[in-house]
C-alpha atoms as a PDB file:
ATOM      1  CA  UNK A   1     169.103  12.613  54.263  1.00  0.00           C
ATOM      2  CA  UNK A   2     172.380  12.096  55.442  1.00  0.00           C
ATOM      3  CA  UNK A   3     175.308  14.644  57.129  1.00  0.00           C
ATOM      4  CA  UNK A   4     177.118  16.323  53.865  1.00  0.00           C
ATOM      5  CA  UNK A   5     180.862  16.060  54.080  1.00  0.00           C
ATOM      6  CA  UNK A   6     182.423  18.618  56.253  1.00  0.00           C
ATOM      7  CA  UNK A   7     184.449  20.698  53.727  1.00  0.00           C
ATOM      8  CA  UNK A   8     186.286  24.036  54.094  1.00  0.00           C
ATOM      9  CA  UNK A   9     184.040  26.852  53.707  1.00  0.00           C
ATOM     10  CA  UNK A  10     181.003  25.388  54.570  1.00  0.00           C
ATOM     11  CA  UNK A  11     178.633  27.004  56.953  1.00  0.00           C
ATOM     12  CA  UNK A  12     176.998  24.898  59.454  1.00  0.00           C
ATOM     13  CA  UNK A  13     174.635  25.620  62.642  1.00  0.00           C
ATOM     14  CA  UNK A  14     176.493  24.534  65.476  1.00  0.00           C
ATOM     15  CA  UNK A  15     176.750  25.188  69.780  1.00  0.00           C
ATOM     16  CA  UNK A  16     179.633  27.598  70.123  1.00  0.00           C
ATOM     17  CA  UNK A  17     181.717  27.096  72.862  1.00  0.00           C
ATOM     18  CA  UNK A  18     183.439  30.485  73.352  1.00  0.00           C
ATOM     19  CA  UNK A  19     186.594  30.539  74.946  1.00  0.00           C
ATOM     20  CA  UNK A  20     186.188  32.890  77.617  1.00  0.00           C
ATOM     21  CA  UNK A  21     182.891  29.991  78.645  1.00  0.00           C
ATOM     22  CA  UNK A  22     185.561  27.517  78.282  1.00  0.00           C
ATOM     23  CA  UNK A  23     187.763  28.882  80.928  1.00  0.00           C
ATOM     24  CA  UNK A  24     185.232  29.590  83.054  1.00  0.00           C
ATOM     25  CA  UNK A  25     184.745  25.688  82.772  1.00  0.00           C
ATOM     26  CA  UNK A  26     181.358  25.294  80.762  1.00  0.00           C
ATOM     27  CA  UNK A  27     181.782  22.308  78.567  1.00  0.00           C
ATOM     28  CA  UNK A  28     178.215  23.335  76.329  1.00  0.00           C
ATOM     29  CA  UNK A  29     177.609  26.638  74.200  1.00  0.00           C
ATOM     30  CA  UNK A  30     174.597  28.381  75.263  1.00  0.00           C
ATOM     31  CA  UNK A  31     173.648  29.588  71.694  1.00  0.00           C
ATOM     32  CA  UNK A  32     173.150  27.583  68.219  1.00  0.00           C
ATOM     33  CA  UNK A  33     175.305  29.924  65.494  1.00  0.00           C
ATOM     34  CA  UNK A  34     176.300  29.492  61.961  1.00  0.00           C
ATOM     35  CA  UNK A  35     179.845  28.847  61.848  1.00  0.00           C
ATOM     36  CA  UNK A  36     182.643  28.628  58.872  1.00  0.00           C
ATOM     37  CA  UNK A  37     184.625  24.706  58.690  1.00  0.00           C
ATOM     38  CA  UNK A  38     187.946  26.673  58.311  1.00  0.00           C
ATOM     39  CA  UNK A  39     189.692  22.475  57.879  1.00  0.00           C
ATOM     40  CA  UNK A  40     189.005  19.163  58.256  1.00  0.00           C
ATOM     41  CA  UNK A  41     191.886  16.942  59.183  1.00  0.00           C
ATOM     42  CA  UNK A  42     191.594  12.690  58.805  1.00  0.00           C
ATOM     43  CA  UNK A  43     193.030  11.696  62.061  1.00  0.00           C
ATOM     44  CA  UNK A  44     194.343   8.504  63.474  1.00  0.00           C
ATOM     45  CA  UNK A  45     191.336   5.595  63.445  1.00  0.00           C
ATOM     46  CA  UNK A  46     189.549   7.707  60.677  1.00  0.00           C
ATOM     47  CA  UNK A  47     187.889  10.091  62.342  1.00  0.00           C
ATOM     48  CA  UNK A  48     187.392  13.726  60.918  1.00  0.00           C
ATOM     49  CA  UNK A  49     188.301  16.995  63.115  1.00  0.00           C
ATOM     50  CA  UNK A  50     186.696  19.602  62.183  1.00  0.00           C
ATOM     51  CA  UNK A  51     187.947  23.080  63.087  1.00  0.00           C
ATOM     52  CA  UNK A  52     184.558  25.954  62.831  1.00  0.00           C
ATOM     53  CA  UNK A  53     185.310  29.389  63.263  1.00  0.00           C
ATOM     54  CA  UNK A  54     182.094  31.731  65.055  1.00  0.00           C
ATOM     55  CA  UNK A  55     179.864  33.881  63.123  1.00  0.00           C
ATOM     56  CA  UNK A  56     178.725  36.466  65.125  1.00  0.00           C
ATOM     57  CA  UNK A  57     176.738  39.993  64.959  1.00  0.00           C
ATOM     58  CA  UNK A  58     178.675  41.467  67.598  1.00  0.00           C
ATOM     59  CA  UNK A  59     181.066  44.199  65.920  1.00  0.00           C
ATOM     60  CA  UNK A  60     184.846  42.915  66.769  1.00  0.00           C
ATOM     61  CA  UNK A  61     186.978  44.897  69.117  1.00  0.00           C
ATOM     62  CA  UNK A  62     190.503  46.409  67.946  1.00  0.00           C
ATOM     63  CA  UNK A  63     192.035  42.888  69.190  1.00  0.00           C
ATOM     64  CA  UNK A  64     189.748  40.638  67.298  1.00  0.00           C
ATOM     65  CA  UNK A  65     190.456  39.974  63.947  1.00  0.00           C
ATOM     66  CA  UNK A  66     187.352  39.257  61.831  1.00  0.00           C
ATOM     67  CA  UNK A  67     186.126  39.562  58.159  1.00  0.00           C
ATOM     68  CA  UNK A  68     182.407  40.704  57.586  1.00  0.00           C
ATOM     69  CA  UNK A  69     180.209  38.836  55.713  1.00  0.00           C
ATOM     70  CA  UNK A  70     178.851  40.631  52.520  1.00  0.00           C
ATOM     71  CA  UNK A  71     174.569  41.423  52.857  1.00  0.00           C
ATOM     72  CA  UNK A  72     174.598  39.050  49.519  1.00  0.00           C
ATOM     73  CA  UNK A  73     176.382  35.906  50.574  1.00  0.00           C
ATOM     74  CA  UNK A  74     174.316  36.366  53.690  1.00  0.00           C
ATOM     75  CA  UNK A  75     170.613  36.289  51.691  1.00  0.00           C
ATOM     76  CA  UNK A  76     172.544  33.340  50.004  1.00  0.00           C
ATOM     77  CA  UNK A  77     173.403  31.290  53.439  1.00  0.00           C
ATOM     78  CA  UNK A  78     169.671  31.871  54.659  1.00  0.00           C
ATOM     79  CA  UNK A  79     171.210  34.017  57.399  1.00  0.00           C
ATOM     80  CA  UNK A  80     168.962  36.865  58.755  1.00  0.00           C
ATOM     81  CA  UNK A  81     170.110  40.740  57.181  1.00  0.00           C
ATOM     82  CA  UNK A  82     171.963  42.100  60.750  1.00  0.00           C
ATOM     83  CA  UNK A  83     175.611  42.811  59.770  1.00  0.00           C
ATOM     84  CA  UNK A  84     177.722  39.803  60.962  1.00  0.00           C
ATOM     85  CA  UNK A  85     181.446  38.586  61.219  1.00  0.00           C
ATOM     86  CA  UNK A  86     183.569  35.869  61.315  1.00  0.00           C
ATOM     87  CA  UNK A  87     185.657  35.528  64.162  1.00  0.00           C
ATOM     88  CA  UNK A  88     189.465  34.445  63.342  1.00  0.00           C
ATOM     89  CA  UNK A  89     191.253  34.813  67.240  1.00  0.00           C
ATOM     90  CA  UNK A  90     189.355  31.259  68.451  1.00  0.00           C
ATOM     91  CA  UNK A  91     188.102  28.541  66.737  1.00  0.00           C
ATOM     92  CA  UNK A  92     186.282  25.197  68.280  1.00  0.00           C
ATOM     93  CA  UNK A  93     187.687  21.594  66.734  1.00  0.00           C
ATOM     94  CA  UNK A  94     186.006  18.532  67.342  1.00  0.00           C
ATOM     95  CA  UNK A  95     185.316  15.215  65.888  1.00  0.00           C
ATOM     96  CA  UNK A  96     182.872  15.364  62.803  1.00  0.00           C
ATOM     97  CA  UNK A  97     179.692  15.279  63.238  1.00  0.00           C
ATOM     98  CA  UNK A  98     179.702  15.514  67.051  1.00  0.00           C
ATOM     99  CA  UNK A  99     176.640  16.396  69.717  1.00  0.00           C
ATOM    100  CA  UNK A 100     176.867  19.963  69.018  1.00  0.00           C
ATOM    101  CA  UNK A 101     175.405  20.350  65.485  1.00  0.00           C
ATOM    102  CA  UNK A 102     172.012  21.487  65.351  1.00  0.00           C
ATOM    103  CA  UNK A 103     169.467  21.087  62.778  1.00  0.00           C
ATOM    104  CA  UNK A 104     167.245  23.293  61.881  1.00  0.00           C
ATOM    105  CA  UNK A 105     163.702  23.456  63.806  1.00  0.00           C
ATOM    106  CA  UNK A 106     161.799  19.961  62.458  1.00  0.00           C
ATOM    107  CA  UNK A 107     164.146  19.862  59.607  1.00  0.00           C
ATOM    108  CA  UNK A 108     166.343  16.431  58.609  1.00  0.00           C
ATOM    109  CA  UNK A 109     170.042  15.964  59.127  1.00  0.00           C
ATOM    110  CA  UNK A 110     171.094  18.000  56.076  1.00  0.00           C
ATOM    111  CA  UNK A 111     169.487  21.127  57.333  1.00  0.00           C
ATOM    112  CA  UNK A 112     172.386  21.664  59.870  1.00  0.00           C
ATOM    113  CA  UNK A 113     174.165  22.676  56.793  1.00  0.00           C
ATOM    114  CA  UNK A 114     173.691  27.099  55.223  1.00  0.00           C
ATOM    115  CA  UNK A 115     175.674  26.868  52.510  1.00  0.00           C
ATOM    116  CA  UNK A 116     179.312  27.429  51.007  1.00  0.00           C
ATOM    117  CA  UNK A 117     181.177  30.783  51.299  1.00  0.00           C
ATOM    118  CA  UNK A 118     182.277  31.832  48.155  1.00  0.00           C
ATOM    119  CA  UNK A 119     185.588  31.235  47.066  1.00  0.00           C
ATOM    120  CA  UNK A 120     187.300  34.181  47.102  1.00  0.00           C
ATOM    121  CA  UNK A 121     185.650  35.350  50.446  1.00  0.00           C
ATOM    122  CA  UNK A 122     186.949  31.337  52.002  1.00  0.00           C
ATOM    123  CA  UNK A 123     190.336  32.202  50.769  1.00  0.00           C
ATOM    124  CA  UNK A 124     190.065  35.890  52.624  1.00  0.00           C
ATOM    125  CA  UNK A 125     189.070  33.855  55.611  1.00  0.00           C
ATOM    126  CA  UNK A 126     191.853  31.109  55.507  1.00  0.00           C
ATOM    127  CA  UNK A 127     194.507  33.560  54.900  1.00  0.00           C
ATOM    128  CA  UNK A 128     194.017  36.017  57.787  1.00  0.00           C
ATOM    129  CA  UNK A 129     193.135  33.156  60.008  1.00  0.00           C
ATOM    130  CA  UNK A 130     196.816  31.112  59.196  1.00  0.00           C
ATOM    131  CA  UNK A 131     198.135  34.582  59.614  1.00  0.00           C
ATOM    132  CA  UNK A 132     196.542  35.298  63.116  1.00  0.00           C
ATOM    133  CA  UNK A 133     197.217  31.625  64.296  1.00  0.00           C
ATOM    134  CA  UNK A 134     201.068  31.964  63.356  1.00  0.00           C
ATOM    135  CA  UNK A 135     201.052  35.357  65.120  1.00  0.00           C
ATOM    136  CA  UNK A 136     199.584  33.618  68.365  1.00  0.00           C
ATOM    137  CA  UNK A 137     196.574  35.489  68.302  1.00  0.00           C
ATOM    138  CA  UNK A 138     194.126  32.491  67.802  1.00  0.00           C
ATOM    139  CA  UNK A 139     193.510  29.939  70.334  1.00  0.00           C
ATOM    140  CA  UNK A 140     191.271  26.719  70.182  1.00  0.00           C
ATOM    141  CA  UNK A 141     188.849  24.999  72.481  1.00  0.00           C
ATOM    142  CA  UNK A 142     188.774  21.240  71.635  1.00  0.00           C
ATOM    143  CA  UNK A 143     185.154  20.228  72.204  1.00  0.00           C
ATOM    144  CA  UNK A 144     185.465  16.349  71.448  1.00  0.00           C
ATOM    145  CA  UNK A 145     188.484  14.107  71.510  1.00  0.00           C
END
């Protein structure tokens, strides 16, 4: 089965490249994560960039802006019960589908894909992340050019 289209709001296991391993000069995340498509731009020859945000269980600090993820839309995505977050002050972009999906153990290419955030909770997410990223509180790490 073929990669689904990368829309906004879907949730997709991927290998997180945090920023603070980026500047430390790693170039490959050292754990597979679910993570929210906050866009996907069509770029010059075609190709897709795809901008995920990190889903994490680590509780956010006072200068992270995040929006937990409800229990139920968790049992929905598949993801385990531990409270978890969605990170808005980074975000990795790179060109869709790129080495750093993951599928699910012995699963086919379709399994790299959770599920879709419901709308309302999506357009929580977008919001506050435009809103952080025009406040200059977000910053990317380009994984594939």
């Amino acid at each position: 089965m073929p990669l689904p289209e990368p829309v906004p709001g879907l949730v997709v296991r991927y290998s997180y490249l945090w920023l603070r391993e980026h500047l430390k000069g790693r170039e490959e995340g050292q754990k597979d994560r679910p993570c929210a498509i906050i866009a996907s731009i069509r770029v010059e020859a075609g190709d897709l960039r795809v901008l995920v945000l990190p889903i994490t269980h680590n509780p956010p600090n006072s200068s992270q802006p995040a929006i937990e993820i409800p229990s139920q839309v968790k049992h929905r995505l598949g993801l385990d019960e531990a409270q978890s977050w969605i990170l808005l002050s980074e975000w990795n972009e790179f060109i869709w589908p790129g080495p750093d999906l993951r599928r699910t153990s012995g699963q086919d290419d379709s399994s790299v894909v959770y599920g879709v955030l419901p709308p309302g909770l999506f357009r929580s997410v977008r919001e506050q992340f435009l809103s952080t990223v025009r406040a200059g509180h977000a910053r990317p790490v380009r994984r594939t050019t």
